[in-house]
N, C-alpha and C. Protein backbone atom coordinates (compact mmCIF):
# COMPACT_ATOMS: atom_id res chain seq x y z
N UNK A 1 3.82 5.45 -26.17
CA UNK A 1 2.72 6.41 -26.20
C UNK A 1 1.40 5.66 -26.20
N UNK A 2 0.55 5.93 -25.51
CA UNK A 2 -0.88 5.54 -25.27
C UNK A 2 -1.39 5.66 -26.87
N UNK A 3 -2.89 5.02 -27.09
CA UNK A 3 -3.21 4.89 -28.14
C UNK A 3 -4.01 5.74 -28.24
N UNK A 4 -4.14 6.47 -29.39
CA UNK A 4 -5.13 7.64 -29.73
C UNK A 4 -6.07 8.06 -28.66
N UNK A 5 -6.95 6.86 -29.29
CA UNK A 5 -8.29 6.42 -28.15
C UNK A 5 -8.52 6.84 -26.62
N UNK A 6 -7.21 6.06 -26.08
CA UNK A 6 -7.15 5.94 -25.09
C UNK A 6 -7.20 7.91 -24.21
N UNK A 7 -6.11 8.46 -25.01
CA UNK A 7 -5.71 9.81 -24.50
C UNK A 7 -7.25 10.38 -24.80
N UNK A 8 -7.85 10.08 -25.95
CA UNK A 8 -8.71 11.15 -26.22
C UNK A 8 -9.94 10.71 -24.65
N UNK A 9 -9.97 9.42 -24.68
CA UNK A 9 -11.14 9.07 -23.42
C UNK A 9 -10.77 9.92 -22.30
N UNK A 10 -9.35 9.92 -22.09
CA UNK A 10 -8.71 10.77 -20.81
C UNK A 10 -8.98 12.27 -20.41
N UNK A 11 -8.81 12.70 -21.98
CA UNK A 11 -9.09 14.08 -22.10
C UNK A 11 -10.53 14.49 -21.98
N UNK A 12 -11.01 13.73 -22.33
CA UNK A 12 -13.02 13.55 -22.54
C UNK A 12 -13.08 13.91 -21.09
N UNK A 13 -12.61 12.71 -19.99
CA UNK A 13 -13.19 13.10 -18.63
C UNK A 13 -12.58 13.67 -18.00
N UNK A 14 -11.36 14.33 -18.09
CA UNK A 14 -11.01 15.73 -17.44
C UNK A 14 -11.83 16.41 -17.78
N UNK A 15 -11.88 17.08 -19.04
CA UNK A 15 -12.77 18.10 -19.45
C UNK A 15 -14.03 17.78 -18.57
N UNK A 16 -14.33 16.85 -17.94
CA UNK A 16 -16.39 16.69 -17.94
C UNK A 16 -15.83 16.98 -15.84
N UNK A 17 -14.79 16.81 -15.35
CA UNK A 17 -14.44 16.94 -14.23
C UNK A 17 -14.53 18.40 -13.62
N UNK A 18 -15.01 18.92 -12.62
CA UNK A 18 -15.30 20.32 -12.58
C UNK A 18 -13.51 21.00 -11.84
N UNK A 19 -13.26 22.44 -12.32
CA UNK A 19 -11.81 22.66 -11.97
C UNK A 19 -11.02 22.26 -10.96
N UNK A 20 -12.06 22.23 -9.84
CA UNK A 20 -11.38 22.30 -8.36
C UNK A 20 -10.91 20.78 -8.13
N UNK A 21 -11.04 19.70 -8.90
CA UNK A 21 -11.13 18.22 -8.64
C UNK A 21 -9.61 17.82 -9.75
N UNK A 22 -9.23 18.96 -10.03
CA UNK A 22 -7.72 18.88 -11.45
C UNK A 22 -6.68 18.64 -9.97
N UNK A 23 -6.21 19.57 -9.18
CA UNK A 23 -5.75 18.90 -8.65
C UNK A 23 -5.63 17.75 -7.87
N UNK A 24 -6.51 17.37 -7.24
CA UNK A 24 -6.61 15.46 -7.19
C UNK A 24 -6.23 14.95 -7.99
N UNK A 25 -6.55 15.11 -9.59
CA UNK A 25 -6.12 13.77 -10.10
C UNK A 25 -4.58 14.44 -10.66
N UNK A 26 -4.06 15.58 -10.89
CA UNK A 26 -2.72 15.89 -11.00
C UNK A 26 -2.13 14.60 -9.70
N UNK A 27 -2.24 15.23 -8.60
CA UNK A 27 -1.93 14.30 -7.41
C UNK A 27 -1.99 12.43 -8.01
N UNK A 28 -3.28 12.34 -8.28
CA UNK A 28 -3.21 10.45 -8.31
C UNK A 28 -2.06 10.07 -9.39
N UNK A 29 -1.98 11.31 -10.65
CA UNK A 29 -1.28 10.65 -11.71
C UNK A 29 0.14 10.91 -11.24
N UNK A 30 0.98 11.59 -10.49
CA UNK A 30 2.02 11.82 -9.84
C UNK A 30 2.36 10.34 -8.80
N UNK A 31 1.04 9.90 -8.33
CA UNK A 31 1.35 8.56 -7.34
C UNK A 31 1.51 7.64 -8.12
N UNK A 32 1.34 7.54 -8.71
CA UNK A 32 1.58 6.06 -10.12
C UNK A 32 2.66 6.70 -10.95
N UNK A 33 2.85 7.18 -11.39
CA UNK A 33 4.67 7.79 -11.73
C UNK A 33 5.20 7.34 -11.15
N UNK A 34 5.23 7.59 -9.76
CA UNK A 34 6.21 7.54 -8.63
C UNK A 34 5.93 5.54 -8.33
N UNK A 35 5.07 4.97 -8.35
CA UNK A 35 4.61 3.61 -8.15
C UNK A 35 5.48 2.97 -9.33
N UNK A 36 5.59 3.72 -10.79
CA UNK A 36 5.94 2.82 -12.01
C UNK A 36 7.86 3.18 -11.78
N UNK A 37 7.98 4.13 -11.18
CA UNK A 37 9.62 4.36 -10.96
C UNK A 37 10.52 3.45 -10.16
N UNK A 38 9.81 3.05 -9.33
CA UNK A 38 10.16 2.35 -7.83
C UNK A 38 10.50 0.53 -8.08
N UNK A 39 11.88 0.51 -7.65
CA UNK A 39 12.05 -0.86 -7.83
C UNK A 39 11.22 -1.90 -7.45
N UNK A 40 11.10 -3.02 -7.69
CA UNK A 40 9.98 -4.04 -6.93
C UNK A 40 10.62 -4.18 -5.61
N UNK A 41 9.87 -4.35 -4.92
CA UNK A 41 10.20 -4.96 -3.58
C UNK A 41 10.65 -6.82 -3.75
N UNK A 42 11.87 -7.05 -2.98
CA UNK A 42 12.03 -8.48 -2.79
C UNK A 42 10.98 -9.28 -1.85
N UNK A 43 11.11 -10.41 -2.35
CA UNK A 43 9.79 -11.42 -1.60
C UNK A 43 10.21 -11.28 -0.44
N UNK A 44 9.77 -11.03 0.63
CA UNK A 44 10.13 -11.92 2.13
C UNK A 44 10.63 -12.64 2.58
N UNK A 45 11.87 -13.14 2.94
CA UNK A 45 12.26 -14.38 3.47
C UNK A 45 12.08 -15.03 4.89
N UNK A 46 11.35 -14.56 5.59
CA UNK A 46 10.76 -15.53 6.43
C UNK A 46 12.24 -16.13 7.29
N UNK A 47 13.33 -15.91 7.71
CA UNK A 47 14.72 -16.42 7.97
C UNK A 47 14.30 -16.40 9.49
N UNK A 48 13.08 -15.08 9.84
CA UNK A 48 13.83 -15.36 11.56
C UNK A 48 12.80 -16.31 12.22
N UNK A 49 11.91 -17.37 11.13
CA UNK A 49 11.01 -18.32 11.84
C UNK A 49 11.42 -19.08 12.87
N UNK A 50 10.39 -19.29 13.60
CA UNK A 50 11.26 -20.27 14.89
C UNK A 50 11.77 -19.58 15.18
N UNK A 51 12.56 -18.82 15.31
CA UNK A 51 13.23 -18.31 16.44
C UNK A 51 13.14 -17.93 18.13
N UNK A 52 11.68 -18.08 17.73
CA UNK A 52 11.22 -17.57 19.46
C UNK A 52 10.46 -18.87 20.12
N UNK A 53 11.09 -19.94 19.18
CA UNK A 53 11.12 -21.48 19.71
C UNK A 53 11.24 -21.94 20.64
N UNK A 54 11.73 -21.14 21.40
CA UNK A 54 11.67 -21.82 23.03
C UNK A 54 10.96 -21.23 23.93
N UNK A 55 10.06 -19.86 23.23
CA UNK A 55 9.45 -19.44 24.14
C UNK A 55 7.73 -19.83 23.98
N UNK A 56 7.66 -20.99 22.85
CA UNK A 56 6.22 -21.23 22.99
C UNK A 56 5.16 -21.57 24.31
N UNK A 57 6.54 -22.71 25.27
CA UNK A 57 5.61 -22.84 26.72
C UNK A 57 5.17 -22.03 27.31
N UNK A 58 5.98 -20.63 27.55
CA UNK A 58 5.86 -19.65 28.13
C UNK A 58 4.81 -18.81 27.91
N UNK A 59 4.26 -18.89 26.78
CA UNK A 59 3.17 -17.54 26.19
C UNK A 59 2.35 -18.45 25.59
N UNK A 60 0.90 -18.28 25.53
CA UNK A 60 -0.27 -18.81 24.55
C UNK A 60 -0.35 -17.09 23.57
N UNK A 61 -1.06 -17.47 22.99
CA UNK A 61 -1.53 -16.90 21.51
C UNK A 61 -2.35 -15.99 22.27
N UNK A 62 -3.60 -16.10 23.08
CA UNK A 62 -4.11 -15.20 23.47
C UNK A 62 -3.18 -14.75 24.69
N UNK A 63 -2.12 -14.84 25.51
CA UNK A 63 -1.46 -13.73 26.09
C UNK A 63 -0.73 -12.69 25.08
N UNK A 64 -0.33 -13.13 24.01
CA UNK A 64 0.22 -12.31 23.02
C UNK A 64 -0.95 -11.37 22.48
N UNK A 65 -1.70 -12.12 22.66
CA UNK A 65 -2.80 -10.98 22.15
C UNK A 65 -3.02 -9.65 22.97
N UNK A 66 -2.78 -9.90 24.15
CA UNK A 66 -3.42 -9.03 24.81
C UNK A 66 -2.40 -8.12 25.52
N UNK A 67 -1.01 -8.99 25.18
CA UNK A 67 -0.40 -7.72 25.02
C UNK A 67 -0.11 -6.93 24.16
N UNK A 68 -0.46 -7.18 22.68
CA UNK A 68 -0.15 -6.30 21.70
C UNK A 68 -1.21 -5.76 21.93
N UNK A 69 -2.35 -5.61 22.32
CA UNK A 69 -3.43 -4.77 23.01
C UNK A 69 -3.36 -3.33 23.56
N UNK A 70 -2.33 -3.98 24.79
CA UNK A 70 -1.49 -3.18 25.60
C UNK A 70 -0.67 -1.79 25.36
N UNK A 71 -0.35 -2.94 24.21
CA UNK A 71 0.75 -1.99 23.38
C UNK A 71 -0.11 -1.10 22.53
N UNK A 72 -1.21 -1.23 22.27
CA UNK A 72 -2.00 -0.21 20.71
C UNK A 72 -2.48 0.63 21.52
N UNK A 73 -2.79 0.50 22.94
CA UNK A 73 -3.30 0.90 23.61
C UNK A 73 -5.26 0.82 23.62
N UNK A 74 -5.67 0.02 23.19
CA UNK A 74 -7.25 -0.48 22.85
C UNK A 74 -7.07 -1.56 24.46
């Protein structure tokens, strides 16, 4: 349980929040519930590096660029 203090500060600025703005923060405190429920995510492993190792001659950095361009459609 939160400390006295803490709830009463909480309650302080709801109350000073005008009605129509209760649901927003119903909403934010529902996203952090849901954030504190949720397993951690595992680090990244990075396994498929290199892999496209043989295709460095073939492509520079800016042809890749400009086809993921392509692709966003920009």
């Amino acid at each position: 349980m939160k400390h006295p203090d803490e709830m009463a500060r909480l309650e302080e600025l709801l109350r000073e929040l005008p009605p129509d703005r209760y649901r927003e923060v119903e909403d934010f405190l529902e996203l952090l519930l849901a954030r504190k429920s949720r397993p951690p995510q595992a680090a990244p492993t990075f396994t498929w590096r290199g892999a496209l190792r043989h295709l460095k001659d073939r492509y520079t950095s800016v042809d890749l660029q400009h086809k993921a361009q392509e692709w966003w459609g920009d």
